[in-house]
N, C-alpha and C. Protein backbone atom coordinates (compact mmCIF):
# COMPACT_ATOMS: atom_id res chain seq x y z
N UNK A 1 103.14 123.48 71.29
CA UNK A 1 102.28 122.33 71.18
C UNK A 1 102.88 121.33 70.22
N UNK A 2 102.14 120.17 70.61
CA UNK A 2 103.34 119.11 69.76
C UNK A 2 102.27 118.76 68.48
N UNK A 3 102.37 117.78 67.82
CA UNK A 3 100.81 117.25 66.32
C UNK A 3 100.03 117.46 66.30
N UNK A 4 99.68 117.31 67.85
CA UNK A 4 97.79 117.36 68.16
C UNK A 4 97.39 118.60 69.20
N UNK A 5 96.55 119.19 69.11
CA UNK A 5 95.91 120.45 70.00
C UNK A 5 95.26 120.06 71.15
N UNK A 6 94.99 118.49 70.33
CA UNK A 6 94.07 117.82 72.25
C UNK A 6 94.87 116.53 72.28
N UNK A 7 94.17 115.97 73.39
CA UNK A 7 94.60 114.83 73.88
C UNK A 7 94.38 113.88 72.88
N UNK A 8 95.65 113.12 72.72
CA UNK A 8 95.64 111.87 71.86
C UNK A 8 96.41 110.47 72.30
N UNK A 9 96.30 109.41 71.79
CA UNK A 9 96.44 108.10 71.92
C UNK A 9 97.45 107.78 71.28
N UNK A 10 98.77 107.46 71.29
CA UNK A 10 99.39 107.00 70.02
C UNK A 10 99.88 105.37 70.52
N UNK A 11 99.48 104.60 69.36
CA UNK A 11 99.88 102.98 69.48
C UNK A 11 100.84 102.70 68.65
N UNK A 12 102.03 101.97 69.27
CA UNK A 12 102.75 101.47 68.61
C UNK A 12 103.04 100.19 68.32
N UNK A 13 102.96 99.57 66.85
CA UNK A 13 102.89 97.90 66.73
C UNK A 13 105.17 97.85 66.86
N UNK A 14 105.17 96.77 65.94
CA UNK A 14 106.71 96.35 65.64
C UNK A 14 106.97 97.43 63.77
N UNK A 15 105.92 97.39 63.67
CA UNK A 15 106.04 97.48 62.08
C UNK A 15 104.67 99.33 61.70
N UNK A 16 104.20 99.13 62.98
CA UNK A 16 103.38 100.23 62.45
C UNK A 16 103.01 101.19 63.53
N UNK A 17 102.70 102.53 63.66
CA UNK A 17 102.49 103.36 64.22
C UNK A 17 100.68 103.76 64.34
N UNK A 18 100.06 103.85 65.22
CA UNK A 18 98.33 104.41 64.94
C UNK A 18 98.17 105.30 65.84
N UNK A 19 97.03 106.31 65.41
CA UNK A 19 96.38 107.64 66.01
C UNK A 19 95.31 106.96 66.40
N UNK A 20 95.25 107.02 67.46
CA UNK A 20 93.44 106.48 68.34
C UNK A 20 93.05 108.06 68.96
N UNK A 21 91.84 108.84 68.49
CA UNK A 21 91.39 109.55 69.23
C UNK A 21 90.01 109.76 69.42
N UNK A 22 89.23 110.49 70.49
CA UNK A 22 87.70 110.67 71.01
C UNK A 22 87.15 110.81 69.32
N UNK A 23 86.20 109.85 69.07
CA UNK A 23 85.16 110.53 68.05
C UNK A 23 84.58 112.14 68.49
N UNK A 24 84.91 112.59 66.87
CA UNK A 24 84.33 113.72 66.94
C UNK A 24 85.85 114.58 67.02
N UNK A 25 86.75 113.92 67.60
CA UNK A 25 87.74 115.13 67.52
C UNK A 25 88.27 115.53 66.60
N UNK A 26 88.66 117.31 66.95
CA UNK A 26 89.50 118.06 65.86
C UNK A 26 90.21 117.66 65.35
N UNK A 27 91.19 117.27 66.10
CA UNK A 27 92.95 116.25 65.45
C UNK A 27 92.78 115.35 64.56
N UNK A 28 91.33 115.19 64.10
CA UNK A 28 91.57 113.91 62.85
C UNK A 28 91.53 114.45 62.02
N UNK A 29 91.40 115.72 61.45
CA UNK A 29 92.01 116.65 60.41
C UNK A 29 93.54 116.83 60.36
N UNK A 30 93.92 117.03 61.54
CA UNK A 30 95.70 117.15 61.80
C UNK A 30 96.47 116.00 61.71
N UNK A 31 95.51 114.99 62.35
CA UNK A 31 96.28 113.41 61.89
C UNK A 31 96.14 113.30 60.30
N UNK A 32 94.72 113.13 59.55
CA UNK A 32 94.98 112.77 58.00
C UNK A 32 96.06 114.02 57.50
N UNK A 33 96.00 115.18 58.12
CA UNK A 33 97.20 115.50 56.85
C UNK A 33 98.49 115.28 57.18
N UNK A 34 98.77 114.44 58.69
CA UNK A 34 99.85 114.01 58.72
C UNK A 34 100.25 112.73 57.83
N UNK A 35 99.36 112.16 57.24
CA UNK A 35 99.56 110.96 57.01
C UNK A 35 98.81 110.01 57.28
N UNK A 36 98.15 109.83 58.11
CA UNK A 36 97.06 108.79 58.98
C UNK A 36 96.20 108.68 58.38
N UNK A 37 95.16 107.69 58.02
CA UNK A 37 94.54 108.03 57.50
C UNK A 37 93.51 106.33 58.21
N UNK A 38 91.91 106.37 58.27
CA UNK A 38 90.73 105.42 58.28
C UNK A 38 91.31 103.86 57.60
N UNK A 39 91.60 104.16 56.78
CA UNK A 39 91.44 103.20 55.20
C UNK A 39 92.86 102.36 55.70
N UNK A 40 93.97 103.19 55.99
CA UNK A 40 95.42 102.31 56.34
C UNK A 40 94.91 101.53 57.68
N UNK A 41 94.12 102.00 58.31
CA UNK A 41 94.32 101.18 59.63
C UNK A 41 95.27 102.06 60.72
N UNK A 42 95.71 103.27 60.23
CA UNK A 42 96.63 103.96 60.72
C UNK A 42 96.18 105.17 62.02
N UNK A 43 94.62 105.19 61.78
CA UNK A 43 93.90 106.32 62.24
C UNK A 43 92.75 105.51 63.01
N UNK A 44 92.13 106.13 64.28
CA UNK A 44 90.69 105.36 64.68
C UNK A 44 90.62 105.95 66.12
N UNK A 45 89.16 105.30 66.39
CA UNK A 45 88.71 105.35 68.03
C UNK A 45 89.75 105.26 68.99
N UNK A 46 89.78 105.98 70.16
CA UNK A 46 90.62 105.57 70.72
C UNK A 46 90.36 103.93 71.35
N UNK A 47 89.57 103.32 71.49
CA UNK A 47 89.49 102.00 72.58
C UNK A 47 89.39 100.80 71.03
N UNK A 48 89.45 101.29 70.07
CA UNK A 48 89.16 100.68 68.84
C UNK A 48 90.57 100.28 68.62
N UNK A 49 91.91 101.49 68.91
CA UNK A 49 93.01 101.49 68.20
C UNK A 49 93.93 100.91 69.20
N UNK A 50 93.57 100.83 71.04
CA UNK A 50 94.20 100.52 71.99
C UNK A 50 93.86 98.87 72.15
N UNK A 51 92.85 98.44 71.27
CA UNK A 51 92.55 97.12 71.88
C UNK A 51 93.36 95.76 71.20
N UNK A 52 94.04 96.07 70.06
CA UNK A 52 95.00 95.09 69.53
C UNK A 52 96.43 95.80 69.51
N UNK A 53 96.88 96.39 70.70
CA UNK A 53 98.40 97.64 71.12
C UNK A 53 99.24 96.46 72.12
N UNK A 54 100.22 96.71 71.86
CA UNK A 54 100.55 95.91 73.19
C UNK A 54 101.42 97.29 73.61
N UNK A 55 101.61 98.46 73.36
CA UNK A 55 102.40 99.62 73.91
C UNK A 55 101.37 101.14 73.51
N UNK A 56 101.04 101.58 74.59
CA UNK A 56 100.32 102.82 74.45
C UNK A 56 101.01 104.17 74.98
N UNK A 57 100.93 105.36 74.05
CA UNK A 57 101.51 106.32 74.43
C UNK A 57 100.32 107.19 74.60
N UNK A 58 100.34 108.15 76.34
CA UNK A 58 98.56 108.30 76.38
C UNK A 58 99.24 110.08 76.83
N UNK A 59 99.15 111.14 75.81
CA UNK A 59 99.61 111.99 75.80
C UNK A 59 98.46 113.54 76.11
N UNK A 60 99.00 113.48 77.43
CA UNK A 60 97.50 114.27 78.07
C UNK A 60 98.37 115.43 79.08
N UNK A 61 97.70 116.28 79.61
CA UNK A 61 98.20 116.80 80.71
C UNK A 61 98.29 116.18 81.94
N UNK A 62 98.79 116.87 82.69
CA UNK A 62 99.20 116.00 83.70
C UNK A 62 97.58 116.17 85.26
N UNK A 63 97.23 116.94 84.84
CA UNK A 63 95.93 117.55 85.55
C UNK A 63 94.83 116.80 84.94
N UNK A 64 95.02 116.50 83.51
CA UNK A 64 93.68 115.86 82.88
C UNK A 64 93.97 113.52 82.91
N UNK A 65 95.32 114.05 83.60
CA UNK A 65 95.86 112.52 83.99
C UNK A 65 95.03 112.19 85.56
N UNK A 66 95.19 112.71 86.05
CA UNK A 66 94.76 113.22 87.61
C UNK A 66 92.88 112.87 87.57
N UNK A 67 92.13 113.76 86.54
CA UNK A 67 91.00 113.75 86.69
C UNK A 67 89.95 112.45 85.97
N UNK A 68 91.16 111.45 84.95
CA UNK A 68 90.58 110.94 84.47
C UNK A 68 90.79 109.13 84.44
N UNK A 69 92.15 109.54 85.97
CA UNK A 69 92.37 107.51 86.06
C UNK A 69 91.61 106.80 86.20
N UNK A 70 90.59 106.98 87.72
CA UNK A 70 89.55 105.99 87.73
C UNK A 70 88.59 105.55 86.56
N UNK A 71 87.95 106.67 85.32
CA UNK A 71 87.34 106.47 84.58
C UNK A 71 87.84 105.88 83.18
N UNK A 72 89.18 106.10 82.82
CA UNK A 72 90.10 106.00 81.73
C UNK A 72 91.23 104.89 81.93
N UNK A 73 92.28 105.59 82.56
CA UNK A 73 93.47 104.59 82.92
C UNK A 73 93.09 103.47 83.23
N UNK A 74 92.43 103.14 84.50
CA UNK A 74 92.25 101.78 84.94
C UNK A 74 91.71 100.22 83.46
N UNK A 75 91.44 101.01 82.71
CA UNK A 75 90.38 100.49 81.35
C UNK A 75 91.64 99.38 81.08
N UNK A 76 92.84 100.79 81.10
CA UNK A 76 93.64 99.98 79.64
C UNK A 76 94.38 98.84 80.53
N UNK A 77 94.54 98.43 81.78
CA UNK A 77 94.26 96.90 82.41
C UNK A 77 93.71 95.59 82.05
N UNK A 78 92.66 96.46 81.34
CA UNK A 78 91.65 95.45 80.32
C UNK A 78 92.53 94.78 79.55
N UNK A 79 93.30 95.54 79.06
CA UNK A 79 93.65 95.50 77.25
C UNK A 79 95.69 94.92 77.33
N UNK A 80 95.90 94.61 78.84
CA UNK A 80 97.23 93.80 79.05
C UNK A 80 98.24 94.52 78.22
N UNK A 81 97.80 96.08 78.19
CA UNK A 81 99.33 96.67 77.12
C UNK A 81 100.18 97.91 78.51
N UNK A 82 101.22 97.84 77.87
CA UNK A 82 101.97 98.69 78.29
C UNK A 82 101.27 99.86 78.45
N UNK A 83 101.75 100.80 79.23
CA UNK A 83 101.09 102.05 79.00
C UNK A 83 102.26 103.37 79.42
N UNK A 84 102.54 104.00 78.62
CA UNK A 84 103.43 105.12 79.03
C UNK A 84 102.51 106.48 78.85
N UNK A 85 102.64 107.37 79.69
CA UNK A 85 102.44 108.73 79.99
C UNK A 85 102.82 109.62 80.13
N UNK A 86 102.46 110.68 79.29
CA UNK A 86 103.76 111.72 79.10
C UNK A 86 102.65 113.13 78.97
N UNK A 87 103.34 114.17 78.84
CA UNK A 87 102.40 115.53 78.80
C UNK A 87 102.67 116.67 77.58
């Protein structure tokens, strides 16, 4: 397993890196002790942290990619950013 145990969001600016994940999730214990943290701006919601991204890394399975385009993927269209997908 790679940082996170579940599915996570990672945004990348020119100058800065952010954790966007589901409120309520586990991984925001695993993100702050990576470093991340509320207060930097470094950590947040996922649609909170994707909406000023112009590059999204959307790191899911490939089955939970499958079950969740129409409701999820299509969104980040909204939001005119890149989007890469990986597992």
């Amino acid at each position: 397993m790679g940082l996170f145990s579940c599915p996570a969001i990672v945004t990348i600016y020119l100058s800065t890196s952010q954790i966007g994940l589901r409120k309520g999730s586990r991984s925001f214990n695993e993100a702050r002790e990576a470093g991340f943290t509320e207060e930097s701006g470094t950590l947040g919601d996922i649609w909170e942290t994707i909406s000023s991204s112009d590059l999204v890394l959307l790191l899911i399975s490939d089955s939970a990619q499958v079950s969740i385009f129409k409701s999820v993927l299509q969104k980040f269209l909204d939001f005119f950013c890149a989007v890469y997908i990986a597992h």
